[in-house]
Protein backbone atom coordinates (compact mmCIF):
# COMPACT_ATOMS: atom_id res chain seq x y z
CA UNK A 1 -30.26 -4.83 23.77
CA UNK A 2 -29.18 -8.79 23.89
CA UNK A 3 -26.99 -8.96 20.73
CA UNK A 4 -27.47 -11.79 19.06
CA UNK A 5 -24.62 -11.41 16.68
CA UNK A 6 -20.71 -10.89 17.42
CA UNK A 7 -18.64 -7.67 16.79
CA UNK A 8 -14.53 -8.58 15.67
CA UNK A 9 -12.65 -5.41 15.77
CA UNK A 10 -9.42 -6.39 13.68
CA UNK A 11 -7.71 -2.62 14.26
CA UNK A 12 -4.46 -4.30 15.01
CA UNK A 13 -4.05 -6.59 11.63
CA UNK A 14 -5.96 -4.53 9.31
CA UNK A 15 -4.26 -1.56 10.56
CA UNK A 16 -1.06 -2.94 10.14
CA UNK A 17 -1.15 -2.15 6.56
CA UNK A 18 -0.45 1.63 6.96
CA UNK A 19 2.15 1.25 10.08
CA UNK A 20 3.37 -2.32 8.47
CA UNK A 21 2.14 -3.57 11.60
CA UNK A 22 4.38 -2.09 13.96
CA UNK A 23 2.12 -0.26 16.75
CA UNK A 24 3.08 1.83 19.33
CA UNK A 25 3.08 0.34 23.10
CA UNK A 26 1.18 2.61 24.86
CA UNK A 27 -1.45 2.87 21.79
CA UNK A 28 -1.71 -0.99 22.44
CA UNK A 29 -2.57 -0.57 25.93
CA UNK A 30 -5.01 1.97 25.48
CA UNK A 31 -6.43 -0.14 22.91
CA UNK A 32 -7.23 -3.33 25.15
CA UNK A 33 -8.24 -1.29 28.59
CA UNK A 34 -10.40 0.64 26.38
CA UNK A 35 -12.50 -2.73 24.65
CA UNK A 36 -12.40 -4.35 28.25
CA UNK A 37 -15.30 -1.53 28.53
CA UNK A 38 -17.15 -2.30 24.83
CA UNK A 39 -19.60 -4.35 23.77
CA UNK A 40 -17.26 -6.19 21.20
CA UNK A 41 -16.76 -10.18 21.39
CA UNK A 42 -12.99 -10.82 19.73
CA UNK A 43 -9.93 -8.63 19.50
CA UNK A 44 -7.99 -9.98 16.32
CA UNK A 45 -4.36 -8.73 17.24
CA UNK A 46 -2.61 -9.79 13.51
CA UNK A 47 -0.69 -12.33 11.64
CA UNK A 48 0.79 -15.67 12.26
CA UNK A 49 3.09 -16.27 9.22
CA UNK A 50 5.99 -18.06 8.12
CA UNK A 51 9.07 -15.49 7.30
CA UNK A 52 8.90 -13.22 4.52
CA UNK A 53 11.52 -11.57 2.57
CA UNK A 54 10.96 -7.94 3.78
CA UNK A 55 10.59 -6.26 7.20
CA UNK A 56 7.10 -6.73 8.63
CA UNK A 57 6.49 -5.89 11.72
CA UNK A 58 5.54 -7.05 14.97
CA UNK A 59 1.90 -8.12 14.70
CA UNK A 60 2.31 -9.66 11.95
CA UNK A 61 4.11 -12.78 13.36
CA UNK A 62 2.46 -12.14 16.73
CA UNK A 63 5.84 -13.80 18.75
CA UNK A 64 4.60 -15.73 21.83
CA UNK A 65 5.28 -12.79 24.30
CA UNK A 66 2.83 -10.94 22.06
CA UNK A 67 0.13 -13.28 22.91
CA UNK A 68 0.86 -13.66 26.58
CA UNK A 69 1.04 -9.64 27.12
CA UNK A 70 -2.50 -9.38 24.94
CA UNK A 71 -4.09 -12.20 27.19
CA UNK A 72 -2.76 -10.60 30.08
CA UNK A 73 -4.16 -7.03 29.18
CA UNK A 74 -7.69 -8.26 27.53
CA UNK A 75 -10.68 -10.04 28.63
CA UNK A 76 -11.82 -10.88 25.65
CA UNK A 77 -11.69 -13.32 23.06
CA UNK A 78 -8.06 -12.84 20.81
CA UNK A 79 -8.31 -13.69 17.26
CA UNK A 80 -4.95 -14.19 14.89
CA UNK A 81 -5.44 -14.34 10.94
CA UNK A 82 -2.98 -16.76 8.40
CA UNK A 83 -2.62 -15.97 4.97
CA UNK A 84 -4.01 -19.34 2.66
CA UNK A 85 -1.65 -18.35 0.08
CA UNK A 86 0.77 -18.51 2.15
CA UNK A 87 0.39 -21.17 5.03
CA UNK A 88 -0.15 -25.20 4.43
CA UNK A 89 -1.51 -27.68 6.96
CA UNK A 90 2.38 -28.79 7.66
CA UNK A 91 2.61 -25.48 8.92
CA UNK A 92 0.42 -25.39 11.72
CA UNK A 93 1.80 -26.97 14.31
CA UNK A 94 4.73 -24.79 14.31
CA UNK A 95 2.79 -21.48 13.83
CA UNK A 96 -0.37 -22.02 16.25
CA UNK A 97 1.55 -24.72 18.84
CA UNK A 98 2.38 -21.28 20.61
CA UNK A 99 -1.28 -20.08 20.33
CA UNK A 100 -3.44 -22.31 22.41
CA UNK A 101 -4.46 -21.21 25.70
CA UNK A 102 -4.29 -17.64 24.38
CA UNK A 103 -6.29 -17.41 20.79
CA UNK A 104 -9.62 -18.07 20.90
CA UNK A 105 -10.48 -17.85 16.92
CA UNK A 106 -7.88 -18.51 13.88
CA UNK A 107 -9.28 -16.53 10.79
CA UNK A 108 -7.80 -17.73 7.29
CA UNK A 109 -7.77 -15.73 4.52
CA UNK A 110 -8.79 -17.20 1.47
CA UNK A 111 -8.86 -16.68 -2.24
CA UNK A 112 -11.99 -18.57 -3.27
CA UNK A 113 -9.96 -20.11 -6.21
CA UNK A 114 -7.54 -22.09 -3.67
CA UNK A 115 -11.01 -22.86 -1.59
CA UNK A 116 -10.92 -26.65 -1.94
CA UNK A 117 -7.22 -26.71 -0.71
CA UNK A 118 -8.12 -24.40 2.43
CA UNK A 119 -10.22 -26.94 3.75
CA UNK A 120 -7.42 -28.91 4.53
CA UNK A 121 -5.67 -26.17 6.59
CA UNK A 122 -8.95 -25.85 8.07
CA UNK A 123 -8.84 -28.95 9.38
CA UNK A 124 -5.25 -28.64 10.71
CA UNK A 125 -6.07 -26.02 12.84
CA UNK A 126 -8.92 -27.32 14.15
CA UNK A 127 -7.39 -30.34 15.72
CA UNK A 128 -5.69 -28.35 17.68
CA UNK A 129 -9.36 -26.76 19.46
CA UNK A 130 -9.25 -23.42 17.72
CA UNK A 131 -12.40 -21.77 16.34
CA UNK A 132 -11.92 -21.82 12.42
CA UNK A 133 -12.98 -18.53 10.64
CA UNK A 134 -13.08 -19.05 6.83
CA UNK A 135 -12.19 -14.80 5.45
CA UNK A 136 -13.26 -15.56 1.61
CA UNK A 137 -12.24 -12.63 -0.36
CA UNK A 138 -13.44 -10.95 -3.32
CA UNK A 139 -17.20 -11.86 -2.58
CA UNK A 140 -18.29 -9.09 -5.41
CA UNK A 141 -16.71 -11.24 -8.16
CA UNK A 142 -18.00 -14.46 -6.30
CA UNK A 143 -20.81 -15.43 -9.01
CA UNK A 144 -18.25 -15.73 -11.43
CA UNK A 145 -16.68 -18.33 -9.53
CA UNK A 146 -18.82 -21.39 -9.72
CA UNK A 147 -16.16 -24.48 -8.78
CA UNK A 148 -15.89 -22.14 -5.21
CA UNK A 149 -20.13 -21.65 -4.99
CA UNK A 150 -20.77 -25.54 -5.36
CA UNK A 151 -18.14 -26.22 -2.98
CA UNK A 152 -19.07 -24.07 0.27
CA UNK A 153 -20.98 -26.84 1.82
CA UNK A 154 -18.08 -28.63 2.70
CA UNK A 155 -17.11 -26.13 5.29
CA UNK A 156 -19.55 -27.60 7.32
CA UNK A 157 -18.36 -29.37 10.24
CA UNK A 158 -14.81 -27.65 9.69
CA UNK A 159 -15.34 -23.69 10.26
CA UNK A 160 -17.36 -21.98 12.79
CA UNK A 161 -17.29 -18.66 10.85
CA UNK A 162 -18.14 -18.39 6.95
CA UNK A 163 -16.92 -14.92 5.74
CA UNK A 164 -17.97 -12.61 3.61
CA UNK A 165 -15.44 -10.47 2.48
CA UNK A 166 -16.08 -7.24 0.28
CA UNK A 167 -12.32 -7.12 -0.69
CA UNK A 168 -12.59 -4.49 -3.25
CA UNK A 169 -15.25 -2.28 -1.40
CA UNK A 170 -17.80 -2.27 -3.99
CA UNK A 171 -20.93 -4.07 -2.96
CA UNK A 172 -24.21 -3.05 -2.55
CA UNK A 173 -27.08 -3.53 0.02
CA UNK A 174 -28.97 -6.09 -2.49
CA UNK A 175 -25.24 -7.72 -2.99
CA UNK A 176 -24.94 -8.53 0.67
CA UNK A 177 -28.76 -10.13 0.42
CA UNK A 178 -28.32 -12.14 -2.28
CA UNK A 179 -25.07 -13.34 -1.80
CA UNK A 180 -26.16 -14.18 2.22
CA UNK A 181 -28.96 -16.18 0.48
CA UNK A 182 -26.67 -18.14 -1.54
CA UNK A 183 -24.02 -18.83 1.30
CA UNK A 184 -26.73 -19.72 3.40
CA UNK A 185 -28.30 -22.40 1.02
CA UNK A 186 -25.08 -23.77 1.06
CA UNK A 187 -23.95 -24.17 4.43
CA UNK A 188 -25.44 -24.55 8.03
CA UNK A 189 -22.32 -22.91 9.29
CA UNK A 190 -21.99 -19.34 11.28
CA UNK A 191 -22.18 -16.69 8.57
CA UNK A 192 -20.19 -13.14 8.74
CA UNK A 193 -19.54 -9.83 7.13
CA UNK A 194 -16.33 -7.75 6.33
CA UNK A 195 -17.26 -4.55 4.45
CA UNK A 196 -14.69 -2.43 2.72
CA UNK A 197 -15.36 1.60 2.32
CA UNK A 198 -14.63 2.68 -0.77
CA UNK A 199 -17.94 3.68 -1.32
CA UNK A 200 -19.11 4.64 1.99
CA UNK A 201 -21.18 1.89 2.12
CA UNK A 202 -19.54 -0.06 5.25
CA UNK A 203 -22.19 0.78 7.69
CA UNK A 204 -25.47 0.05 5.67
CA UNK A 205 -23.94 -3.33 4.22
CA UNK A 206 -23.11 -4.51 7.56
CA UNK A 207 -26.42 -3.59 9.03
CA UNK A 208 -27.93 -5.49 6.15
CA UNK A 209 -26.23 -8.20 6.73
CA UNK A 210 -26.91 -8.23 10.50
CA UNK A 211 -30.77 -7.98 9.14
CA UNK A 212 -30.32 -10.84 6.87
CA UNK A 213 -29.02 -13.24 9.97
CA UNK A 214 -25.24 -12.50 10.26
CA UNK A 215 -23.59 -14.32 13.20
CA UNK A 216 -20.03 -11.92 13.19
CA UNK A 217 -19.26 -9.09 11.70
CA UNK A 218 -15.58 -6.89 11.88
CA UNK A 219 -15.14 -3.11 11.86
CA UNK A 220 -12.00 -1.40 13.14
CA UNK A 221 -11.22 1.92 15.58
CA UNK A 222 -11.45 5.32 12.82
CA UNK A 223 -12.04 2.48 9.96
CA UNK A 224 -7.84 1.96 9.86
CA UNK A 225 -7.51 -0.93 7.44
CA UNK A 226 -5.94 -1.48 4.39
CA UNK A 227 -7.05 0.60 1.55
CA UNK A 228 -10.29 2.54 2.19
CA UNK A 229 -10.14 1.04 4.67
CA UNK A 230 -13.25 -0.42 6.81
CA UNK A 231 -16.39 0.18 8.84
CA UNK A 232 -15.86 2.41 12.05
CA UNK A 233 -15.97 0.10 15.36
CA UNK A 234 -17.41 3.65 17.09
CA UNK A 235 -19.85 4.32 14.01
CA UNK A 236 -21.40 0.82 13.93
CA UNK A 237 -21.14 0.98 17.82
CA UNK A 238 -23.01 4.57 18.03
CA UNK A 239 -25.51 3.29 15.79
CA UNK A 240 -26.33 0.28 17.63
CA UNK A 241 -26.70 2.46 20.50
CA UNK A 242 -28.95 4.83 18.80
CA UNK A 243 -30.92 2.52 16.72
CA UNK A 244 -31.21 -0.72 19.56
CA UNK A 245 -29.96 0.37 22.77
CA UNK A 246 -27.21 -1.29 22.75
CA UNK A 247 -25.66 0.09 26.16
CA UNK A 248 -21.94 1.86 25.66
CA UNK A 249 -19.51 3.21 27.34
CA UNK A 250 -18.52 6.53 25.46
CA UNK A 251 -15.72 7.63 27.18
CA UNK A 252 -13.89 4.12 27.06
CA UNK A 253 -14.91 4.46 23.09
CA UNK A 254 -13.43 7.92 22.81
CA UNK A 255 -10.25 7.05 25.02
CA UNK A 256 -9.57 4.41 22.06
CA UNK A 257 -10.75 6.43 19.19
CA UNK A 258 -8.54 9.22 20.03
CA UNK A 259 -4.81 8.04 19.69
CA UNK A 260 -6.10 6.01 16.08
CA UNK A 261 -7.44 9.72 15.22
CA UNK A 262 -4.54 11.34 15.55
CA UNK A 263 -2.29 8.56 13.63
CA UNK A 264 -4.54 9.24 11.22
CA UNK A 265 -3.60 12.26 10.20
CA UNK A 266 -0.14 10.96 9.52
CA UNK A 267 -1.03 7.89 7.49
CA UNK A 268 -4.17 9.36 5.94
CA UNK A 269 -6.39 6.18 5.68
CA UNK A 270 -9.92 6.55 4.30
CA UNK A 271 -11.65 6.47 0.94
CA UNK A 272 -11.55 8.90 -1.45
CA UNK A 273 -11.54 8.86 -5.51
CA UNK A 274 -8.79 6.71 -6.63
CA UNK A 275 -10.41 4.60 -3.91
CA UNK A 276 -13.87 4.72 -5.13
CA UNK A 277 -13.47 3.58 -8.59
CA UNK A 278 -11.43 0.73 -7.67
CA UNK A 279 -14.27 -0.19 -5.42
CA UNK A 280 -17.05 0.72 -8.27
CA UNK A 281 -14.91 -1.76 -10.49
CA UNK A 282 -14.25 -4.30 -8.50
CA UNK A 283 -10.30 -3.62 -8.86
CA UNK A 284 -7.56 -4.88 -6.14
CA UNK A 285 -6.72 -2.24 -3.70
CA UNK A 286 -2.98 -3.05 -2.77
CA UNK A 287 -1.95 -1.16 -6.22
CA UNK A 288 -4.41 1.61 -5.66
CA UNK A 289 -3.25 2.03 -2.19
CA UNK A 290 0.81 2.33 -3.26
CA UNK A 291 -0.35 4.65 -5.63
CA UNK A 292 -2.18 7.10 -3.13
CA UNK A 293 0.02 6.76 -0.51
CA UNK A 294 3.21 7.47 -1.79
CA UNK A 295 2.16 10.36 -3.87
CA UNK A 296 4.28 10.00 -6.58
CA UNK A 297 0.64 10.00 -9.05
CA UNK A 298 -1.64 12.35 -9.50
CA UNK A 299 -5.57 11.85 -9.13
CA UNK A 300 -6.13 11.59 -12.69
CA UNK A 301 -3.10 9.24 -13.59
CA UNK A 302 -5.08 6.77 -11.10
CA UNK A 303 -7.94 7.19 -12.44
CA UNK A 304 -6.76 7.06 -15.61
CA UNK A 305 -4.85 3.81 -14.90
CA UNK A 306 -8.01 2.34 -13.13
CA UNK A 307 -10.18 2.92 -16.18
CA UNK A 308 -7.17 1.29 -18.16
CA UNK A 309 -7.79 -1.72 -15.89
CA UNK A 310 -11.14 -1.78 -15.59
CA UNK A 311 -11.15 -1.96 -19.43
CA UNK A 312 -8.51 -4.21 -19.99
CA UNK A 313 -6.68 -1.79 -21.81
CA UNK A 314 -3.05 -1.18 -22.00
CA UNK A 315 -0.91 2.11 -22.26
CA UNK A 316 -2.16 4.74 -24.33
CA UNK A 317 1.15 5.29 -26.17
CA UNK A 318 4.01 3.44 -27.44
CA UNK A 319 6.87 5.69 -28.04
CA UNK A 320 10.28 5.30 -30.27
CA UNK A 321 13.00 3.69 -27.40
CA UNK A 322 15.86 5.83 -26.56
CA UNK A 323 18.43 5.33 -29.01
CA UNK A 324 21.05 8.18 -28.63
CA UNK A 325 24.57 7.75 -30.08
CA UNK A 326 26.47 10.58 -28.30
CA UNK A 327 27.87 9.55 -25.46
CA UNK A 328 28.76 11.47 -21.78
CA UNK A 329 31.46 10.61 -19.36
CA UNK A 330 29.12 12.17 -16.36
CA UNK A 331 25.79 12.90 -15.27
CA UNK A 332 24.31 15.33 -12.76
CA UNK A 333 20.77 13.85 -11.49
CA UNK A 334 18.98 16.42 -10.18
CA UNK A 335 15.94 16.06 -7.17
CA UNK A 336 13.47 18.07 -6.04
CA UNK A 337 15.44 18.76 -2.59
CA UNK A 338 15.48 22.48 -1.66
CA UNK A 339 19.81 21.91 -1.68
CA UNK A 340 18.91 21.69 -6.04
CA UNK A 341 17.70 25.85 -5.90
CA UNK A 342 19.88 27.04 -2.96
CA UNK A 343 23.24 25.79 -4.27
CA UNK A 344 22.07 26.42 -8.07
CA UNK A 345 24.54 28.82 -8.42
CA UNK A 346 27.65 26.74 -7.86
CA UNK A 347 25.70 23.55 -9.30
CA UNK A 348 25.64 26.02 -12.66
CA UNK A 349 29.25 26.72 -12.47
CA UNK A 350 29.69 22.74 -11.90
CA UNK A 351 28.09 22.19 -15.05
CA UNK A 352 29.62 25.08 -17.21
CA UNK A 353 33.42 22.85 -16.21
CA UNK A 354 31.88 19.39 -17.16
CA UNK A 355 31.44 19.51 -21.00
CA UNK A 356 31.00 16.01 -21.56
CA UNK A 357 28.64 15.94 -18.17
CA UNK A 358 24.33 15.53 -19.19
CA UNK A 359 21.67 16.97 -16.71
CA UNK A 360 19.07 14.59 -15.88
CA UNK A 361 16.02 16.06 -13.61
CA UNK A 362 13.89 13.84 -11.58
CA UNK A 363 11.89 16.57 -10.74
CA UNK A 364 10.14 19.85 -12.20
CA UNK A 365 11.04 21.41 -8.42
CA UNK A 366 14.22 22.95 -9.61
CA UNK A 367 13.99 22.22 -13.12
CA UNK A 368 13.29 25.97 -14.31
CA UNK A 369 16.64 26.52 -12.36
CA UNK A 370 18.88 25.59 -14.95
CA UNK A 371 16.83 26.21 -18.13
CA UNK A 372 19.47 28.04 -19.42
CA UNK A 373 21.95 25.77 -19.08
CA UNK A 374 23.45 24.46 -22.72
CA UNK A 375 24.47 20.98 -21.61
CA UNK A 376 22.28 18.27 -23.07
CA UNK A 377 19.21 18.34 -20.48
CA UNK A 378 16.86 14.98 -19.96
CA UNK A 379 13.41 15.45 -18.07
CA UNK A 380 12.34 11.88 -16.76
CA UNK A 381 8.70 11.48 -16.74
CA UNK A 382 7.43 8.76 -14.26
CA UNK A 383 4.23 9.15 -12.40
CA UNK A 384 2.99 12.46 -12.44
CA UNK A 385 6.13 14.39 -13.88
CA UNK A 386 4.53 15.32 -16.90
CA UNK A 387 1.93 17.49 -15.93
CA UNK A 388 3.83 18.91 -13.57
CA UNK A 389 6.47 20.13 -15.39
CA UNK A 390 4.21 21.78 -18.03
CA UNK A 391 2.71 24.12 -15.10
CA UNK A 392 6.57 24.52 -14.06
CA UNK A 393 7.10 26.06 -17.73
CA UNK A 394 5.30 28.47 -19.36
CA UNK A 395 7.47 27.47 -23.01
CA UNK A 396 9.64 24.65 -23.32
CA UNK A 397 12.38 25.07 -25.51
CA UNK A 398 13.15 21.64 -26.80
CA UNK A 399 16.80 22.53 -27.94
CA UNK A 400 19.44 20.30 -26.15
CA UNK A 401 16.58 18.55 -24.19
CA UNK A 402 15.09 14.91 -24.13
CA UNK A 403 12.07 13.48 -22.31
CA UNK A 404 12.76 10.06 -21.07
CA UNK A 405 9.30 7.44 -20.06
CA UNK A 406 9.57 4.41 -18.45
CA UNK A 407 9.23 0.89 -20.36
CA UNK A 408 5.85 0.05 -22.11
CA UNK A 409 3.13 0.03 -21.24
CA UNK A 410 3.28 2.25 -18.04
CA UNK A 411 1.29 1.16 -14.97
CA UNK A 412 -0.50 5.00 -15.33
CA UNK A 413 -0.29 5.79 -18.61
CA UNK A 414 1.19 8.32 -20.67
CA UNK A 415 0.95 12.20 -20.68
CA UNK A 416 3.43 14.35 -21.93
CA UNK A 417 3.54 17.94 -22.45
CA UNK A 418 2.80 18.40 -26.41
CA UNK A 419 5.34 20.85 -26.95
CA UNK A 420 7.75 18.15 -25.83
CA UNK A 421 6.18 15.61 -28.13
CA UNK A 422 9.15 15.59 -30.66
CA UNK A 423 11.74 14.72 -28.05
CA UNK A 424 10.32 12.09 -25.73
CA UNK A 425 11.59 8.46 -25.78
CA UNK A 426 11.18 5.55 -23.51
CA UNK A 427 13.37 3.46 -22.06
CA UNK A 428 13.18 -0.39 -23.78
CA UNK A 429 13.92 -1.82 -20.26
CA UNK A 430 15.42 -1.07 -16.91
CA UNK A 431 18.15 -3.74 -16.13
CA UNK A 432 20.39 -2.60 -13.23
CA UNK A 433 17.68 -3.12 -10.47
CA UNK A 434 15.12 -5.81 -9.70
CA UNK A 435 12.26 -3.31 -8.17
CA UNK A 436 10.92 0.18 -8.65
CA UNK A 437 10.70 0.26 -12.28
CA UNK A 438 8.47 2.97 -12.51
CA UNK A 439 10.72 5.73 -9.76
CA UNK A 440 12.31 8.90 -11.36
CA UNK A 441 15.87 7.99 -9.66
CA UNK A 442 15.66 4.57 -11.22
CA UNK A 443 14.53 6.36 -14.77
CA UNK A 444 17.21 8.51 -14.44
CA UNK A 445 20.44 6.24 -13.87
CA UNK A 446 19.45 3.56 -16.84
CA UNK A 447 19.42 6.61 -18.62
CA UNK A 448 22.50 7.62 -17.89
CA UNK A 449 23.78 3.92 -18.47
CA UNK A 450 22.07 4.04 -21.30
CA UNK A 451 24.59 7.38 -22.22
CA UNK A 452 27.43 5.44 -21.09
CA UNK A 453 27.98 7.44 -17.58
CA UNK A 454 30.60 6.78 -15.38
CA UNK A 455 30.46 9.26 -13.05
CA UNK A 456 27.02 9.84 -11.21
CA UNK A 457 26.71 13.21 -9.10
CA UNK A 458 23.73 13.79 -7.25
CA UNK A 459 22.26 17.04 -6.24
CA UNK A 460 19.10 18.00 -4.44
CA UNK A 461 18.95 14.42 -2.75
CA UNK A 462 18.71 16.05 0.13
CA UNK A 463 16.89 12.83 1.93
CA UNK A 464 14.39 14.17 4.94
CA UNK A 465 15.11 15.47 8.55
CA UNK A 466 12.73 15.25 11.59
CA UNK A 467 8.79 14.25 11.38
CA UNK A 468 9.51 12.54 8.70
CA UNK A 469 6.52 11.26 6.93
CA UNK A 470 5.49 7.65 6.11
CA UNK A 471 5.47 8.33 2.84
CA UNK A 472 8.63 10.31 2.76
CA UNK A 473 10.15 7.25 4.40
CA UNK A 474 9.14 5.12 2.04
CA UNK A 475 10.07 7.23 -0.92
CA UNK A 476 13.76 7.49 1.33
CA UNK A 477 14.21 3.68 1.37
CA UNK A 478 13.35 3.50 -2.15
CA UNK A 479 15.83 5.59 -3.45
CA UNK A 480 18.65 4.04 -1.00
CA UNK A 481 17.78 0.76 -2.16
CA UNK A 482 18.31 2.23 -6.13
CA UNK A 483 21.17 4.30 -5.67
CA UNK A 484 22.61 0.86 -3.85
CA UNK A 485 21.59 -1.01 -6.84
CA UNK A 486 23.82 1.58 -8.65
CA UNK A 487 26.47 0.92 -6.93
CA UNK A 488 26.96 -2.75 -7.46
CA UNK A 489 28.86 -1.72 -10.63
CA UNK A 490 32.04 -1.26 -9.07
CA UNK A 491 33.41 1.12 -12.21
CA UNK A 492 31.32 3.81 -11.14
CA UNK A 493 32.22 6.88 -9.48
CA UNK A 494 28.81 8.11 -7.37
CA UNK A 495 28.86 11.28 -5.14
CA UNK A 496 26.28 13.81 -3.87
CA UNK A 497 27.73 17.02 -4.68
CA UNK A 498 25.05 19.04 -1.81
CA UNK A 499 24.71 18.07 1.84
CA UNK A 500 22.61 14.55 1.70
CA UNK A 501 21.28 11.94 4.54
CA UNK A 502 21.72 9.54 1.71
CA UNK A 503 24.17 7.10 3.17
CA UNK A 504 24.41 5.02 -0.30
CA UNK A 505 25.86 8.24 -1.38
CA UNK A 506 29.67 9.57 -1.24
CA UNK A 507 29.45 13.42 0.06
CA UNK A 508 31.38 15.92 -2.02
CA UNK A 509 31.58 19.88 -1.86
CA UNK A 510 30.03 21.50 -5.06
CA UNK A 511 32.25 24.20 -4.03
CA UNK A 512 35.58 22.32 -3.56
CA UNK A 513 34.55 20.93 -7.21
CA UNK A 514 34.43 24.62 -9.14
């Protein structure tokens, strides 16, 4: 078969969402001995960006010995990516000076609202000899945007590549024709495809576009991208072989697919149903893809919040805030760490000595634990809490006990257990931190400010030892960065009263403490 479009495989950047671009070295080798054997044009290894306020990782600044060890290991084309939003023609010097002689094509990825003020970056970049790739996003909500359809001519002359991009995963094989029909009325300029998966439709919408005259199209090794992620380099690949004899090598294709397999496993990238309603309603999938990967939600409280969304609705319920006049010297937050049911014991006998001490569970884990206990007991309900404390308890008994909701409206709606209907209140704000609103831990401390707590004891925060998770990593962070946030306030006393790998929290023996 003579190809007479281009294959991208953009593994490496749109990967980088799930492993915040940080790959291992060895995976990276594999990865560019492996394409030296397939039939795929351009290698797009990440980023070029100005700094950002958080850690991102490596290939998404793609540092100059990045570059020279990819050009040294691949033969083929090397593509980088910059973020419109984020980049402006002053910028360019500084951030693709250090690309020529090794990057081929420089993508940019643009919101089709900031279109007109692209072009000018465009144009910046190529003065300095670069292919320009023009990555429009959203292309299912394109016909609404009629300032960016009359404008597309004027990339003629500038880019080498016009993009489709199904950002949200939810276009259709007649989609891709009609919308390669308009581009193509537009412009003269090298038309290409990147397809989402929420739907499963990656494959045929890329073929269609192929059909309809596509120059490029992208696809990455096991479909690793953000979200749903994307079409399958080896699935597009196979079918090419099968469908035009296109000649491939299968065991450099399986050498590559292998390792990205097995990560998979770990980071658990694909579509599924949270995923395909986002895509069916043309919703943005970096909320959707916090939501699924942490784990903190349950499958219907996404869907439930996408159908909010969808419907530009808000939160189902509004509830009375917290108002409670009694106030308690100490708190004991309680997690779901298996430290909350094996020391419950001596945590009970903790409790029974603290009279003016509240019990405030971030989790249903131990929860049934200490039902007994008479000390004023809070349940916080973020994310999925409520339904899973209902299947924790067979009855509630609502004596001494409060349910405590985060701020209206909630980003995934309400559900509470309607025997604890009479005693749930929400929070009217959450003041002492400036992120993670919506977490249990941070629930549970404005609580107990709210309560007037001085003294903050932790137990079952037990933190997470050896193959640790992603997502268990992420969740770890989080709560360091809260429990910091904490303790800012300098008149607080806060301890973990069970063995912790916190290390924003002061250990203490519940034993030495009863």
């Amino acid at each position: 078969m003579d190809k007479t479009f281009k294959i991208l495989d953009c593994t490496l950047r749109d990967g980088g969402y799930y492993t915040n671009w940080d790959f291992d070295k060895n995976l990276v080798k594999t990865y560019f001995s492996a394409f030296n054997n397939l039939p795929v044009d351009y290698l797009e290894l990440g980023y070029r960006s100005n700094p950002m306020k958080n850690y991102l990782g490596e290939y998404f600044y793609c540092p100059q010995y990045v570059l020279e060890e990819s050009k040294a290991l691949s033969d083929k084309k090397l593509v980088i990516i910059l973020n419109e939003k984020d980049v402006r023609a002053e910028h360019v010097p500084d951030l693709l000076g250090p690309c020529i002689g090794f990057i081929t094509l420089v993508r940019i990825a643009i919101d089709p609202k900031n279109f007109k003020r692209a072009l000018s970056l465009a144009e910046a970049v190529k003065k300095l000899g670069f292919e320009v790739g023009f990555n429009v996003m959203y292309m299912s909500a394109w016909e609404s945007e009629k300032d960016f359809l009359s404008q597309i001519k004027e990339v003629d002359g500038i880019a080498d590549y016009f993009y489709m991009v199904d950002s949200f995963g939810g276009v259709y094989p007649d989609d891709v024709r009609r919308t390669f029909d308009i581009v193509r009325n537009q412009t003269n300029t090298e038309i290409g495809f990147h397809g989402h998966n929420n739907l499963q439709l990656a494959l045929i919408n890329t073929l269609t576009a192929i059909n309809c005259g596509a120059n490029i199209v992208d696809a990455t090794v096991t479909g690793m991208g953000r979200g749903a992620g994307n079409l399958q380099t080896e699935l597009l690949l196979t079918a090419l072989n099968a469908k035009e004899g296109l000649e491939l090598d299968f065991n450099s294709l399986s050498r590559v697919v292998g390792p990205f397999a097995e990560m998979q496993k770990d980071y658990e990238w694909g579509t599924n149903l949270p995923y395909m309603v986002s895509g069916a309603n043309s919703l943005p999938q970096k909320e959707v893809m916090s939501w699924v990967t942490k784990r903190f939600y349950s499958l219907n409280s996404i869907i439930r919040a996408l159908s909010n969304q969808s419907k530009g609705l808000k939160d189902n319920i509004d509830l009375k805030n917290l108002n409670e006049n009694k106030k308690y010297k100490s708190a004991l937050i309680i997690g779901g760490g298996p430290t909350g049911k094996m020391h419950s014991k001596a945590i009970k006998e903790f409790i029974k000595n603290h009279e003016e001490l509240c019990v405030i569970h971030v989790s249903s884990k131990n929860a049934q634990e200490y039902k007994d206990v008479k000390n004023l007991q809070i349940h916080c309900l973020a994310g999925n809490e409520g339904h899973r404390l209902e299947e924790s308890y067979e009855n509630i008994n609502i004596k001494d006990k409060l349910v405590i909701l985060p701020p209206y409206p909630r980003t995934m709606g309400t559900y509470i257990p309607k025997s604890l209907e009479p005693v749930a209140f929400q929070l009217k704000d959450i003041s002492f931190t400036d992120k993670y609103y919506e977490s249990v831990t941070s629930l549970a401390i404005e609580t107990a400010l709210h309560l007037g707590v001085e003294n903050f004891y932790f137990a079952g925060y037990d933190g997470y030892n050896e193959d640790i998770k992603p997502q268990e990593l992420e969740l770890f962070n989080e709560n360091e960065y809260i429990i910091e946030s904490l303790k800012k306030n300098s008149n607080l006393s806060v301890s973990s009263i069970t063995p912790t790998l916190y290390e924003s929290l002061e250990s203490k023996s519940v034993f030495s403490l009863i």
